[in-house]
PDB file of N, CA and C in Angstrom:
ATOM      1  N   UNK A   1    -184.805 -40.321 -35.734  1.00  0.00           N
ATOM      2  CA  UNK A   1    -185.452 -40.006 -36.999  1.00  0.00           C
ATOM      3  C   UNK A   1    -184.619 -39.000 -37.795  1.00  0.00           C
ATOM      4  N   UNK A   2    -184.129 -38.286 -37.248  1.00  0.00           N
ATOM      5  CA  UNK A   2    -183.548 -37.206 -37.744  1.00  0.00           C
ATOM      6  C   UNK A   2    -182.149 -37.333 -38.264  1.00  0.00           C
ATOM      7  N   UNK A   3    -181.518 -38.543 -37.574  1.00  0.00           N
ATOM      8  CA  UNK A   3    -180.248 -38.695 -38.000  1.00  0.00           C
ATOM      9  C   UNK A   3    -180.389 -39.733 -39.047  1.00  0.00           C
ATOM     10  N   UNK A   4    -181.399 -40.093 -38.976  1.00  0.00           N
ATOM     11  CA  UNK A   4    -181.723 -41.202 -40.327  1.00  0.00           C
ATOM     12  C   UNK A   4    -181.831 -40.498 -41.594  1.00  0.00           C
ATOM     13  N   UNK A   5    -182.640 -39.198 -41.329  1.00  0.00           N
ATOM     14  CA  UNK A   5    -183.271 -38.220 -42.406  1.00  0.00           C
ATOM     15  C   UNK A   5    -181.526 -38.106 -42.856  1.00  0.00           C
ATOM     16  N   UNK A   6    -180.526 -37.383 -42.184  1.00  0.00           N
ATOM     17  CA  UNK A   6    -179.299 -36.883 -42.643  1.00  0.00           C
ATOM     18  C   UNK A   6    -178.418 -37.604 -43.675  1.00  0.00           C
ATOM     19  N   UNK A   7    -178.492 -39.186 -42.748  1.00  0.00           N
ATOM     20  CA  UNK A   7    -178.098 -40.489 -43.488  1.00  0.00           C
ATOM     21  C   UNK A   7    -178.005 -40.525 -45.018  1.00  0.00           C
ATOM     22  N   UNK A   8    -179.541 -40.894 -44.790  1.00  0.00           N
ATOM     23  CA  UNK A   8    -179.771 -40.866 -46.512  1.00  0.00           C
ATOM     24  C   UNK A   8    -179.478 -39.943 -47.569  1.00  0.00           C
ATOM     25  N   UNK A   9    -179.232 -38.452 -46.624  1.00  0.00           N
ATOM     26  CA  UNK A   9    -178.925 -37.033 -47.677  1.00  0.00           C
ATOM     27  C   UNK A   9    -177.838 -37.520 -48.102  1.00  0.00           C
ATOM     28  N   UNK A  10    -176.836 -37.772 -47.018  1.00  0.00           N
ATOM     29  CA  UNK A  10    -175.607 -37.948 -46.795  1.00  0.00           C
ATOM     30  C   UNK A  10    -175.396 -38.924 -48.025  1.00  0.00           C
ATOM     31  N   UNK A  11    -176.004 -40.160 -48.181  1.00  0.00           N
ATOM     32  CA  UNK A  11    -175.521 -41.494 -49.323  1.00  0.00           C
ATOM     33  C   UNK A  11    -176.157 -40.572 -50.609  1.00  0.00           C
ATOM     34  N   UNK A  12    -177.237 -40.079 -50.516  1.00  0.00           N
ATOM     35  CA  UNK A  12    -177.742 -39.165 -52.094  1.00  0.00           C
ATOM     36  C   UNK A  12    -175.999 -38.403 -52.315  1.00  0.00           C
ATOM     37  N   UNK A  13    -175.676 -38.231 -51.696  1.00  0.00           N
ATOM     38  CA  UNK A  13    -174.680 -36.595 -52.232  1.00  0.00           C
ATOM     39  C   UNK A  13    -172.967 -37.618 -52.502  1.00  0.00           C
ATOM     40  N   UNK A  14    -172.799 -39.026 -51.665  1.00  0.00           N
ATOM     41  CA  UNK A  14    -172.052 -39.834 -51.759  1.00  0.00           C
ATOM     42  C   UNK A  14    -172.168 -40.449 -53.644  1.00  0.00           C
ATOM     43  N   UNK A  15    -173.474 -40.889 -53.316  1.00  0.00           N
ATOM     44  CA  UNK A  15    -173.787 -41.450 -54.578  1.00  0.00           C
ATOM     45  C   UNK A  15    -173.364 -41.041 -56.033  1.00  0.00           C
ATOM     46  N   UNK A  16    -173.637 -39.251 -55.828  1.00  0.00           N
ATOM     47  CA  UNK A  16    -174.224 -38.476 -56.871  1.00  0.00           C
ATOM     48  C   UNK A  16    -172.091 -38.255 -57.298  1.00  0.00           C
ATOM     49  N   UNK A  17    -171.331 -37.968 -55.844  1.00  0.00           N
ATOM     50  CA  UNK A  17    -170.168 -38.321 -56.005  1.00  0.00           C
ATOM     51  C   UNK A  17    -169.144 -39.196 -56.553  1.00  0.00           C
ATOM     52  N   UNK A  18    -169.522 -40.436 -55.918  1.00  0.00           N
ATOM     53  CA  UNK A  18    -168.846 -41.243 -57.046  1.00  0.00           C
ATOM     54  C   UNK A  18    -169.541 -41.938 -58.047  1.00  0.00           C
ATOM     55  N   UNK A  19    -170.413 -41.473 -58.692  1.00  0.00           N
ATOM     56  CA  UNK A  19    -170.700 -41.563 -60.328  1.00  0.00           C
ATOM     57  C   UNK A  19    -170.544 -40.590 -61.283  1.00  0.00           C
ATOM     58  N   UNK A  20    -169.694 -39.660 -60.376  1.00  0.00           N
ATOM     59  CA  UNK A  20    -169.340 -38.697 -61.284  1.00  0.00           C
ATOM     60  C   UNK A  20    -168.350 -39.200 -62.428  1.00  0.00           C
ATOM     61  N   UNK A  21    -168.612 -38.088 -63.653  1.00  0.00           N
ATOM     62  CA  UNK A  21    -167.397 -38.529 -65.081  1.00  0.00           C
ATOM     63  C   UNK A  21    -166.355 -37.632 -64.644  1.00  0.00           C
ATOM     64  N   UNK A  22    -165.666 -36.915 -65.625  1.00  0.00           N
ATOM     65  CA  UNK A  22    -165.126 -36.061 -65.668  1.00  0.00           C
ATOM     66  C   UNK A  22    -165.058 -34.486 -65.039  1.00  0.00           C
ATOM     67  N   UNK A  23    -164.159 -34.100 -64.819  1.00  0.00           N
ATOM     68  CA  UNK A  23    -164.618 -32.632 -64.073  1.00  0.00           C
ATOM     69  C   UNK A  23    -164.284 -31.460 -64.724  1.00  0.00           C
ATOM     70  N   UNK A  24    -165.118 -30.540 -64.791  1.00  0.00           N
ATOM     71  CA  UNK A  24    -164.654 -29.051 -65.544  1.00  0.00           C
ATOM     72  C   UNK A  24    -164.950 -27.883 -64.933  1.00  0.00           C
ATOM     73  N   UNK A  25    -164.476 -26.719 -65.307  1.00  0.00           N
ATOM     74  CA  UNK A  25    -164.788 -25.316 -64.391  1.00  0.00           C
ATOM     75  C   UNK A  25    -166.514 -25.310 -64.969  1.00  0.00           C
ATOM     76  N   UNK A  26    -166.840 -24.209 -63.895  1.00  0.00           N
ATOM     77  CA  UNK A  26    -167.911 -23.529 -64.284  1.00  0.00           C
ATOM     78  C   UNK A  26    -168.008 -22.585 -65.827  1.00  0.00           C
ATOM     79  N   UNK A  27    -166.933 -22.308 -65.993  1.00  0.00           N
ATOM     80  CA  UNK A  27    -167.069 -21.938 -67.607  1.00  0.00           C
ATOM     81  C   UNK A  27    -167.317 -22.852 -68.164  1.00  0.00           C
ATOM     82  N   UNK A  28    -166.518 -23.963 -68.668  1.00  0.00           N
ATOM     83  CA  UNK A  28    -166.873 -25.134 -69.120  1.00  0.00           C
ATOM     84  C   UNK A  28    -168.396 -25.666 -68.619  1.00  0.00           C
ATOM     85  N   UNK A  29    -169.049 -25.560 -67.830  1.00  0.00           N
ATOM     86  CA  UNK A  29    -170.117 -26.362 -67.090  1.00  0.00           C
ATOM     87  C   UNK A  29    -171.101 -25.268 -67.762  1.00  0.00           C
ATOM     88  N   UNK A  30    -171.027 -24.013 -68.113  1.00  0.00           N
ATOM     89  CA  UNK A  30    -172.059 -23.103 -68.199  1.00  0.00           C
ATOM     90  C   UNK A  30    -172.523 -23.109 -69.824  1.00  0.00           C
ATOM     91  N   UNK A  31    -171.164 -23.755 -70.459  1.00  0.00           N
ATOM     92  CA  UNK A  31    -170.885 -24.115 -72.015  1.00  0.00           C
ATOM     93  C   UNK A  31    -172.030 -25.395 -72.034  1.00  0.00           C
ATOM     94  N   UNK A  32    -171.617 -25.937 -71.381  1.00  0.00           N
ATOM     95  CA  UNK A  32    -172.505 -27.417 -71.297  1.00  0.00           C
ATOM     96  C   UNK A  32    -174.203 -27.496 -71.474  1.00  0.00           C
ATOM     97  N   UNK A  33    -174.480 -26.551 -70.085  1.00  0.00           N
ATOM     98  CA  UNK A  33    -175.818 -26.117 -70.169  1.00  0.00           C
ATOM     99  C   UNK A  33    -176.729 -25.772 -70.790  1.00  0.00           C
ATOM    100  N   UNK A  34    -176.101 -24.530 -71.396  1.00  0.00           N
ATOM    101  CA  UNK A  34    -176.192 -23.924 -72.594  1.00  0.00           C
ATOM    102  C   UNK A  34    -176.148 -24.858 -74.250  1.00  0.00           C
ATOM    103  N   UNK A  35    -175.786 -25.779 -74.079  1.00  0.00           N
ATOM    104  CA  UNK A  35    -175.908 -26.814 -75.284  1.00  0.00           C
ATOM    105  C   UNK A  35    -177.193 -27.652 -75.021  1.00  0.00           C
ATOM    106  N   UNK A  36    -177.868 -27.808 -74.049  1.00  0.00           N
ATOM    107  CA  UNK A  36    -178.948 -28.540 -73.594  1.00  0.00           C
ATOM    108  C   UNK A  36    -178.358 -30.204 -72.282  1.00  0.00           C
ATOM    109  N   UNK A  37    -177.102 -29.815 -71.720  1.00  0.00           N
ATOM    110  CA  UNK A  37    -177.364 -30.944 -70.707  1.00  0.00           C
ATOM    111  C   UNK A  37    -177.556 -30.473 -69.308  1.00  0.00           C
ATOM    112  N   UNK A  38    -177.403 -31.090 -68.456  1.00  0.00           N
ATOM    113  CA  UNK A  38    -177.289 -31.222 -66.829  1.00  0.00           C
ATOM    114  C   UNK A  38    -176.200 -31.167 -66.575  1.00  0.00           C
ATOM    115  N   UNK A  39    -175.940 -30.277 -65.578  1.00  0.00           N
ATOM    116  CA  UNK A  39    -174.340 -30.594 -64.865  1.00  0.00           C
ATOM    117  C   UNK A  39    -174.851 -30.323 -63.042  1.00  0.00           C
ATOM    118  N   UNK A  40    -173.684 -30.740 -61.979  1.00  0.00           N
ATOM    119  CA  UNK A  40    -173.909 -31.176 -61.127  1.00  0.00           C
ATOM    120  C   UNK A  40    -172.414 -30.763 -60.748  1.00  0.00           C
ATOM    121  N   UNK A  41    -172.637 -30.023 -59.200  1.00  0.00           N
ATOM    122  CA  UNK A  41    -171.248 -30.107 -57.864  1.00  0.00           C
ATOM    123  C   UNK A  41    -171.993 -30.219 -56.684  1.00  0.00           C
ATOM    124  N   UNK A  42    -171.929 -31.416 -56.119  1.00  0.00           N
ATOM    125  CA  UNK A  42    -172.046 -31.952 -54.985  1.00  0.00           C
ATOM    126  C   UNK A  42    -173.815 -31.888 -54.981  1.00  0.00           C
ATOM    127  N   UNK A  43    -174.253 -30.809 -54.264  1.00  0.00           N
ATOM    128  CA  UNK A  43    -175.838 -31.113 -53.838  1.00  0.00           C
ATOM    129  C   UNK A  43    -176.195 -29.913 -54.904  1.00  0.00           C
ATOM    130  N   UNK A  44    -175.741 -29.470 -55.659  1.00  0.00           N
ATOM    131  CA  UNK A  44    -176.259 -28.231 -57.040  1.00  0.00           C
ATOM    132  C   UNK A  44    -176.058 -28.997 -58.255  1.00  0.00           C
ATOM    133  N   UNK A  45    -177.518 -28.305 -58.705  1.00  0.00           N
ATOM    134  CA  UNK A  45    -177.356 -28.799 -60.722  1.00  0.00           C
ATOM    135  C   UNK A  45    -177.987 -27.901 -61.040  1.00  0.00           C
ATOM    136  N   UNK A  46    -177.692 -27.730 -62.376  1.00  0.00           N
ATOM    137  CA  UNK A  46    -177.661 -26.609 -63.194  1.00  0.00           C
ATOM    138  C   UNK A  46    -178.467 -27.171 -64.447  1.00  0.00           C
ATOM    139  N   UNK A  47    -179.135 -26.728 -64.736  1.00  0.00           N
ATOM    140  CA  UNK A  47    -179.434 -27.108 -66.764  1.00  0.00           C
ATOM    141  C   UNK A  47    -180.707 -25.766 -66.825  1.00  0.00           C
ATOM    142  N   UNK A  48    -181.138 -25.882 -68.411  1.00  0.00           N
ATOM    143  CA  UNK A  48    -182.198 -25.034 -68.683  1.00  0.00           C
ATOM    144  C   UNK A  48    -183.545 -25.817 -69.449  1.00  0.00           C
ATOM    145  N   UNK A  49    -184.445 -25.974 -69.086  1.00  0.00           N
ATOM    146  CA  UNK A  49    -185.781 -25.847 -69.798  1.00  0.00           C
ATOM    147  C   UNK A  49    -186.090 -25.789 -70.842  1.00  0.00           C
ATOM    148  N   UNK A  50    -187.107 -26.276 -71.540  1.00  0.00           N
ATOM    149  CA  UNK A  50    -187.289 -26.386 -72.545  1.00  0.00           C
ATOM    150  C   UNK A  50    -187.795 -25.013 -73.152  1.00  0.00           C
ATOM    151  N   UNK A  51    -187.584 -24.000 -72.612  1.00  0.00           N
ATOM    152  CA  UNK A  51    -187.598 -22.527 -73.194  1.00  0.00           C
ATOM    153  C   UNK A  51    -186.461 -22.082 -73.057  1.00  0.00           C
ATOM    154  N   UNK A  52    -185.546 -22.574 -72.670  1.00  0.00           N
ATOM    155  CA  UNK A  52    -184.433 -22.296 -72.356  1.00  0.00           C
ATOM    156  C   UNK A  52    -184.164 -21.203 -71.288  1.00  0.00           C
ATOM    157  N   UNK A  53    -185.003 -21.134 -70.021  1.00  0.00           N
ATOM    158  CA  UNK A  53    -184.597 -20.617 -69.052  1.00  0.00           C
ATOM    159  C   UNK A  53    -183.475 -21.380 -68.275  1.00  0.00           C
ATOM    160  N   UNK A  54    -182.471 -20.800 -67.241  1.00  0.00           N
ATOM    161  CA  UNK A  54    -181.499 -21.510 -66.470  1.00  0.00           C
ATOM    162  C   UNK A  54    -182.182 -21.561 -64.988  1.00  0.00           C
ATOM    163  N   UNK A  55    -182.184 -23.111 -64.903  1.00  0.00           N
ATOM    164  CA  UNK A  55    -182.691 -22.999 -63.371  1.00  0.00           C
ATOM    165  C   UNK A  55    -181.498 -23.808 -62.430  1.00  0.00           C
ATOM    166  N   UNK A  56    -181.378 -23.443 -61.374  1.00  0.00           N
ATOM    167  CA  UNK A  56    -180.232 -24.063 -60.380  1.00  0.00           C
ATOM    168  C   UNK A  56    -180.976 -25.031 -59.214  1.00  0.00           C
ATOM    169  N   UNK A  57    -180.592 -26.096 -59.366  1.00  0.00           N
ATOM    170  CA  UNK A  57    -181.198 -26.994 -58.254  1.00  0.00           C
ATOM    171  C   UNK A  57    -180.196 -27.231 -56.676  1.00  0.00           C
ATOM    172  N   UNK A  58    -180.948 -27.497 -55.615  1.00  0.00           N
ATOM    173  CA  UNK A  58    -180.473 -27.892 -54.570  1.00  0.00           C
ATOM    174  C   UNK A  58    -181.184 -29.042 -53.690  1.00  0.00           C
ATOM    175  N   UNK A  59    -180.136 -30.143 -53.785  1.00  0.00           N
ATOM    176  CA  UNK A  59    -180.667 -31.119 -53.040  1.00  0.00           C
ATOM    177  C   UNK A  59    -180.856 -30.900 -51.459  1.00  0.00           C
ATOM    178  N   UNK A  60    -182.255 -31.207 -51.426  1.00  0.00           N
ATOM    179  CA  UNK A  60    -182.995 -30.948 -49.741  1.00  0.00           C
ATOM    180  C   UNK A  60    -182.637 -31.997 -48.976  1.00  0.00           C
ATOM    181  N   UNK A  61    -183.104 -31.884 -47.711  1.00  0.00           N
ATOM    182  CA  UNK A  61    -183.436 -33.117 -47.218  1.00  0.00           C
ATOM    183  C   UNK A  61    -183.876 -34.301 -47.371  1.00  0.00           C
ATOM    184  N   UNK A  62    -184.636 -33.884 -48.053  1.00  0.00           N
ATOM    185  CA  UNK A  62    -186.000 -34.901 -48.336  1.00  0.00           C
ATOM    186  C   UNK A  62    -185.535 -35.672 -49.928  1.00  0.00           C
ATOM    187  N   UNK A  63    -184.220 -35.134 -50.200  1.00  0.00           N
ATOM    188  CA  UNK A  63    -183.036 -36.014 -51.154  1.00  0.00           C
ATOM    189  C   UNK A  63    -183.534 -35.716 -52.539  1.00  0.00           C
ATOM    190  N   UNK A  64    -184.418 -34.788 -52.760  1.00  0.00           N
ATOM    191  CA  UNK A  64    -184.888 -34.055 -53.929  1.00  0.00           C
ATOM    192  C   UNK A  64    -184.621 -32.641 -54.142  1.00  0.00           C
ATOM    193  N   UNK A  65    -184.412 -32.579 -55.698  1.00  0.00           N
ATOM    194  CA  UNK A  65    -183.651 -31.062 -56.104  1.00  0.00           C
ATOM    195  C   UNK A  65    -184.962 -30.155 -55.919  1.00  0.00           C
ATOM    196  N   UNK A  66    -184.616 -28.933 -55.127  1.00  0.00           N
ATOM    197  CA  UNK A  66    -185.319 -27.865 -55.047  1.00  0.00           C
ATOM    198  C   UNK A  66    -185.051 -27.066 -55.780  1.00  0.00           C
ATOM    199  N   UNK A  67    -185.708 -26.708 -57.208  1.00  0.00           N
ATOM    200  CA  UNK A  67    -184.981 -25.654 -58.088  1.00  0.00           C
ATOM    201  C   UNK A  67    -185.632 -24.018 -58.371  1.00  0.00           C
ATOM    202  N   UNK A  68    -185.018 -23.042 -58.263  1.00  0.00           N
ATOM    203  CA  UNK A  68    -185.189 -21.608 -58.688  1.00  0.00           C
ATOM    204  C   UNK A  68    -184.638 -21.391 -59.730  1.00  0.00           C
ATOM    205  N   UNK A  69    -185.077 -19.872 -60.371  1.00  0.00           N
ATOM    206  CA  UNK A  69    -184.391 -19.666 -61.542  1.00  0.00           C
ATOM    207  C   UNK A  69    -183.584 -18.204 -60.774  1.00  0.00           C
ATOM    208  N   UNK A  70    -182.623 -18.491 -61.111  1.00  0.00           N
ATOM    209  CA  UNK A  70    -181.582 -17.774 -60.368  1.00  0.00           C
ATOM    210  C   UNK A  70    -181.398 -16.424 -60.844  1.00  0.00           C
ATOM    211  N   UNK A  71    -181.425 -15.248 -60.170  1.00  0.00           N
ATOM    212  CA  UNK A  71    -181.824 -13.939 -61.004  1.00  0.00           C
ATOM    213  C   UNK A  71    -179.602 -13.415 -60.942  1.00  0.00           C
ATOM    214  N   UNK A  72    -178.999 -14.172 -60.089  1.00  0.00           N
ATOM    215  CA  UNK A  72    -177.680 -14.317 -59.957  1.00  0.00           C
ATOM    216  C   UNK A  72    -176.807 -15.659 -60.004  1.00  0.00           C
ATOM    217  N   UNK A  73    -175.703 -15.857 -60.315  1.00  0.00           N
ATOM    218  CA  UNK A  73    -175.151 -17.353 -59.622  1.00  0.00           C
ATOM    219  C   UNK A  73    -174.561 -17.064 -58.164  1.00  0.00           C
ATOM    220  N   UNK A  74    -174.581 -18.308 -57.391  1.00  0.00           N
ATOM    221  CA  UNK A  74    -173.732 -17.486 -56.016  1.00  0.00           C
ATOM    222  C   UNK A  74    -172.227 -17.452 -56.437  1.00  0.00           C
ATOM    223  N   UNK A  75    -171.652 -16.491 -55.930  1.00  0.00           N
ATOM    224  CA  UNK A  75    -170.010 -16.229 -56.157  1.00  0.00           C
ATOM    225  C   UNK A  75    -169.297 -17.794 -55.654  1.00  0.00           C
ATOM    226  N   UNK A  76    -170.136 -18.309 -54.670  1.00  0.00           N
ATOM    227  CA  UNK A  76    -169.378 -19.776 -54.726  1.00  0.00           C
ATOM    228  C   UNK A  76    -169.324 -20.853 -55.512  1.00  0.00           C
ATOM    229  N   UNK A  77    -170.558 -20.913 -56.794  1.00  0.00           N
ATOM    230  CA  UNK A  77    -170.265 -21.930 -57.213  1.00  0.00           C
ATOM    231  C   UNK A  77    -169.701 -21.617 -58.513  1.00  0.00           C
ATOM    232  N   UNK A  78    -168.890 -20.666 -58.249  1.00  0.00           N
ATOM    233  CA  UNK A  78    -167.763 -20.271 -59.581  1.00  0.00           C
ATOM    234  C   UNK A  78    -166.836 -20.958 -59.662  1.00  0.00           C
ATOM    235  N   UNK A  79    -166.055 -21.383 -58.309  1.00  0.00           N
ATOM    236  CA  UNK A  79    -164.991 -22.161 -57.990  1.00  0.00           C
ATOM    237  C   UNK A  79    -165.158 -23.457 -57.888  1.00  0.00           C
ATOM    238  N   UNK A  80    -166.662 -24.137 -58.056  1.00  0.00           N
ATOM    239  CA  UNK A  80    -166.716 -25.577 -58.136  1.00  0.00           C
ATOM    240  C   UNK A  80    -166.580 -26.606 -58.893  1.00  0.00           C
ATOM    241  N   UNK A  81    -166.174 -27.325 -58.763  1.00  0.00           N
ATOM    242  CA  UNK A  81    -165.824 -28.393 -59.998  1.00  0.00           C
ATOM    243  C   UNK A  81    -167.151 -28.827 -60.440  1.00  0.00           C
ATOM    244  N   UNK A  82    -167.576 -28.995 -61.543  1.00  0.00           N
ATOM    245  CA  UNK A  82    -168.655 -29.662 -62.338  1.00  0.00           C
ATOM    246  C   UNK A  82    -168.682 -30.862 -63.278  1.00  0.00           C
ATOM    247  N   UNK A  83    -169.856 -31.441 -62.958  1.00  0.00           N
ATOM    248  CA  UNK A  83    -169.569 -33.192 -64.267  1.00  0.00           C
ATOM    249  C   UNK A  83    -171.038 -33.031 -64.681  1.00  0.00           C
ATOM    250  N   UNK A  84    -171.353 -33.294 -65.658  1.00  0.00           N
ATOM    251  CA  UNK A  84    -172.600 -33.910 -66.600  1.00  0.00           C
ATOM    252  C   UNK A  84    -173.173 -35.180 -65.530  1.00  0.00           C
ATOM    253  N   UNK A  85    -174.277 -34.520 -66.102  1.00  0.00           N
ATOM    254  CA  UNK A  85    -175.681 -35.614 -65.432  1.00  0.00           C
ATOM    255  C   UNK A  85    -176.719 -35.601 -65.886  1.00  0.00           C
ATOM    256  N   UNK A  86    -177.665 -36.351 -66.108  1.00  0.00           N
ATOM    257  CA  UNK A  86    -178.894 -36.651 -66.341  1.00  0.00           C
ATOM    258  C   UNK A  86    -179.730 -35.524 -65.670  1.00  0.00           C
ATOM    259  N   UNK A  87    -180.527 -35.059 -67.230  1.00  0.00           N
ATOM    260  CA  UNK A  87    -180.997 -34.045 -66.694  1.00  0.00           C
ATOM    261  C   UNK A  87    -182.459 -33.820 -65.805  1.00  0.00           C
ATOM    262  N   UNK A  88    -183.080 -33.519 -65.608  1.00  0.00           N
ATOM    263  CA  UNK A  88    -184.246 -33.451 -64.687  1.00  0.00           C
ATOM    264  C   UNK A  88    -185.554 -32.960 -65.072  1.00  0.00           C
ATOM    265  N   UNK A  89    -187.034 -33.477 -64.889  1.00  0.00           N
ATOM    266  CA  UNK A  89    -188.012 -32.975 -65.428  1.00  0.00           C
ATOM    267  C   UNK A  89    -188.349 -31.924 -64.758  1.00  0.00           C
ATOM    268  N   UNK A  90    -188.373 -30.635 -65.174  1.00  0.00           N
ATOM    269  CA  UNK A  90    -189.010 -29.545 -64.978  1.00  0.00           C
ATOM    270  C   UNK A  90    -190.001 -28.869 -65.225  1.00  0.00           C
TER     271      UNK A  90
END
């Protein structure tokens, strides 16, 4: 059961991979956001709300984004490459 559960994370994060467009820094990606889209590195997405708060998502297990509003970014996803995506109901 459990390695089945992983499976499917595993093809979500494959998927979300190669349909990616183009790639840009997190400056560029934070520019993006900030204009009103979605951006995405690997199992994280980023966009803001229709009040324009910034919330950061993380894909779970269960192959759905778990999102907070981030009172920091982590120092790691400074260095990640980012692409535009469809953004998410919040």
């Amino acid at each position: 059961m459990e390695q089945a559960k992983q499976r499917k994370y595993q093809e979500k994060l494959d998927s979300i991979d190669k349909n990616k467009g183009p790639e840009f820094s997190y400056e560029d990606a934070i520019k993006k956001v900030d204009s009103g889209l979605g951006v995405a590195s690997g199992k994280w997405k980023m966009q803001r709300d229709v009040e324009g708060r910034l919330w950061l998502g993380q894909i779970g297990d269960d192959e759905e984004y778990h999102w907070l509003m981030p009172v920091y970014i982590p120092p790691v996803l400074l260095g990640y490459l980012w692409h535009e995506v469809d953004r998410s109901e919040l």
